[in-house]
Protein backbone atom coordinates (compact mmCIF):
# COMPACT_ATOMS: atom_id res chain seq x y z
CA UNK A 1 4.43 -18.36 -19.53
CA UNK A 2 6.32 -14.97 -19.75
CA UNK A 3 3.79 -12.76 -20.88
CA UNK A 4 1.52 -14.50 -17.79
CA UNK A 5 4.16 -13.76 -15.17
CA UNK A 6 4.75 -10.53 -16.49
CA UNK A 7 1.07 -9.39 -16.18
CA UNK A 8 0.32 -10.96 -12.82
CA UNK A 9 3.58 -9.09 -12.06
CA UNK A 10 2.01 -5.84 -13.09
CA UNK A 11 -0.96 -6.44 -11.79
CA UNK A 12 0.61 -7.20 -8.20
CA UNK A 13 2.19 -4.03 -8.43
CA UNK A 14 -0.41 -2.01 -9.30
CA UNK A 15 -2.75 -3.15 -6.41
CA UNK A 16 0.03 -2.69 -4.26
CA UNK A 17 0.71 0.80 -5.02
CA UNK A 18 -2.63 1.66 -5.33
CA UNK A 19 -3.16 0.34 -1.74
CA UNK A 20 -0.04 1.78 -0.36
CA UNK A 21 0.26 4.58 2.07
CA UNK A 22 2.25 6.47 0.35
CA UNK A 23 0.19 8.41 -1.73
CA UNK A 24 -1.45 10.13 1.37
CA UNK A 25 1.34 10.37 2.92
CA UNK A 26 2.58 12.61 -0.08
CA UNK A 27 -1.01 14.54 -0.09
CA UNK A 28 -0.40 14.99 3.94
CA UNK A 29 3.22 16.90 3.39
CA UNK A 30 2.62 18.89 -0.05
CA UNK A 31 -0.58 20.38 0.93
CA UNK A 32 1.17 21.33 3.88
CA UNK A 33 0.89 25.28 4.92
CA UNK A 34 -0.07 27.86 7.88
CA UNK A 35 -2.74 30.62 8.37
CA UNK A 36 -2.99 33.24 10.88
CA UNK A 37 -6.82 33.00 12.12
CA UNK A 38 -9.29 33.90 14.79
CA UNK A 39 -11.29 31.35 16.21
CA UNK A 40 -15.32 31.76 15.87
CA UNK A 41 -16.92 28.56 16.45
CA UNK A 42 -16.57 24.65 17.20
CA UNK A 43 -18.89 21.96 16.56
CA UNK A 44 -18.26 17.97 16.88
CA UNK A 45 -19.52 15.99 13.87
CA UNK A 46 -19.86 11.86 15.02
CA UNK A 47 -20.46 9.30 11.84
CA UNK A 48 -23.48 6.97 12.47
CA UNK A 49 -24.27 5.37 16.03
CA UNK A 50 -20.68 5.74 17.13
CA UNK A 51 -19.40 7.98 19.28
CA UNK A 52 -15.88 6.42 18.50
CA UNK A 53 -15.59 7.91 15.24
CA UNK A 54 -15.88 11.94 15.87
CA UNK A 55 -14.91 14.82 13.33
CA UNK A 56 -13.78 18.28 15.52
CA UNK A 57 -15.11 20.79 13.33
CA UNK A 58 -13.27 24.77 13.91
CA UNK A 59 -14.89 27.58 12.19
CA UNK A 60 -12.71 30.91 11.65
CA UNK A 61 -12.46 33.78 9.68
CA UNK A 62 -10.33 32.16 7.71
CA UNK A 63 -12.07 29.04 7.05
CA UNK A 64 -13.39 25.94 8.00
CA UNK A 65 -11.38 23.22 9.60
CA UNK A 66 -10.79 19.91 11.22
CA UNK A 67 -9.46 18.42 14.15
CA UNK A 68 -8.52 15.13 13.42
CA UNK A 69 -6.16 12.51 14.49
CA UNK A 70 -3.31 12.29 12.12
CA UNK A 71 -0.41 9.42 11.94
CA UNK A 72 1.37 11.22 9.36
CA UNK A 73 1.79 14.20 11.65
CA UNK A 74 2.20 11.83 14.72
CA UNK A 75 -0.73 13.45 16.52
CA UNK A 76 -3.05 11.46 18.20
CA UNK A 77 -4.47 14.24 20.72
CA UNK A 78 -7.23 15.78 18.98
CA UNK A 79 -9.33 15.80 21.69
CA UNK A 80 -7.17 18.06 23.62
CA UNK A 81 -5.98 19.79 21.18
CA UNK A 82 -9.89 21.04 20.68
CA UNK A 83 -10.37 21.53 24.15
CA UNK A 84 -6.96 24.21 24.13
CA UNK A 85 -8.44 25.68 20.93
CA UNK A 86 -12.08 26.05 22.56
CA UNK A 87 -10.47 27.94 25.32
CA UNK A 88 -9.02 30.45 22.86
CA UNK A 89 -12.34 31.36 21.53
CA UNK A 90 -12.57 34.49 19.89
CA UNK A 91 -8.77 34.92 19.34
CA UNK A 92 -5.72 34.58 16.68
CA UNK A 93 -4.35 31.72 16.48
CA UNK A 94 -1.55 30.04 14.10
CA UNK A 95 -3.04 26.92 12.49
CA UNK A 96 -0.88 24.66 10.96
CA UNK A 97 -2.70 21.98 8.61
CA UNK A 98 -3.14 20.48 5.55
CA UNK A 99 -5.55 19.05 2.72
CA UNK A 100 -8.20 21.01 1.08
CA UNK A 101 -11.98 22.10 1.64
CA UNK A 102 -14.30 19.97 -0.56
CA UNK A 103 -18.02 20.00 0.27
CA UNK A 104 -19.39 17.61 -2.06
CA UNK A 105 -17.64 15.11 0.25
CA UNK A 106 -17.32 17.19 3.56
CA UNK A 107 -13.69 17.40 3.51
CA UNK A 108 -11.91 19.80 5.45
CA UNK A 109 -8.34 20.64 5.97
CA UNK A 110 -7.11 19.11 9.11
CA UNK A 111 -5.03 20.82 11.34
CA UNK A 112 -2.10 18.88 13.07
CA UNK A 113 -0.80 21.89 15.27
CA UNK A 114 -1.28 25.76 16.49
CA UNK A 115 -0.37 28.25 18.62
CA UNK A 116 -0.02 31.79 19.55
CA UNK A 117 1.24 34.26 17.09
CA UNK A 118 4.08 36.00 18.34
CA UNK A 119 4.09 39.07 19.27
CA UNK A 120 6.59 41.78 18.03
């Protein structure tokens, strides 16, 4: 009776961990960083029929990126924050993101906040 608590304990855990949060939460904070970049291009990327599920796409010379809502960042304007950075076309910009590019499944670092470089 043990050894059967034990492993449905285990197992519980495991499911629960596994569904938790916290592991992107982690991903969201350690891949954290910042680039200096001018801004080329901008496309909007919808999945399926829906127009309720859109991917802001930002091309620059220093990569490609996303503009998506993020609740570990606390931003839920993506829409204006694409319509600021559309403005700003053809300038540098600080972009402040994280995550990693990976085309095999479209991935793209997202960016949770910019603005203008300072000047010295």
């Amino acid at each position: 009776m043990r050894r059967w608590l034990f492993l449905l304990g285990t197992a519980a855990l495991i499911v629960l961990i596994s569904f938790s949060p916290i592991p992107s939460g982690v991903y969201a904070y350690a891949t954290a960083r910042k680039v200096v970049a001018t801004l080329e291009n901008f496309e909007v990327k919808s999945s399926g029929d829906s127009t309720c599920n859109q991917k802001y796409l930002v091309w620059t010379n220093a990569g490609s990126f996303e503009n998506t809502d993020s609740g570990w960042w606390l931003k839920w304007n993506s829409t204006d924050v694409q319509a600021a950075l559309t403005k700003l076309k053809g300038k540098q910009v600080v972009l402040y993101f994280y995550g990693f590019r990976w085309p095999y499944r479209s991935w793209y670092p997202n960016i949770y906040r910019f603005e203008l470089p300072k000047s010295e």
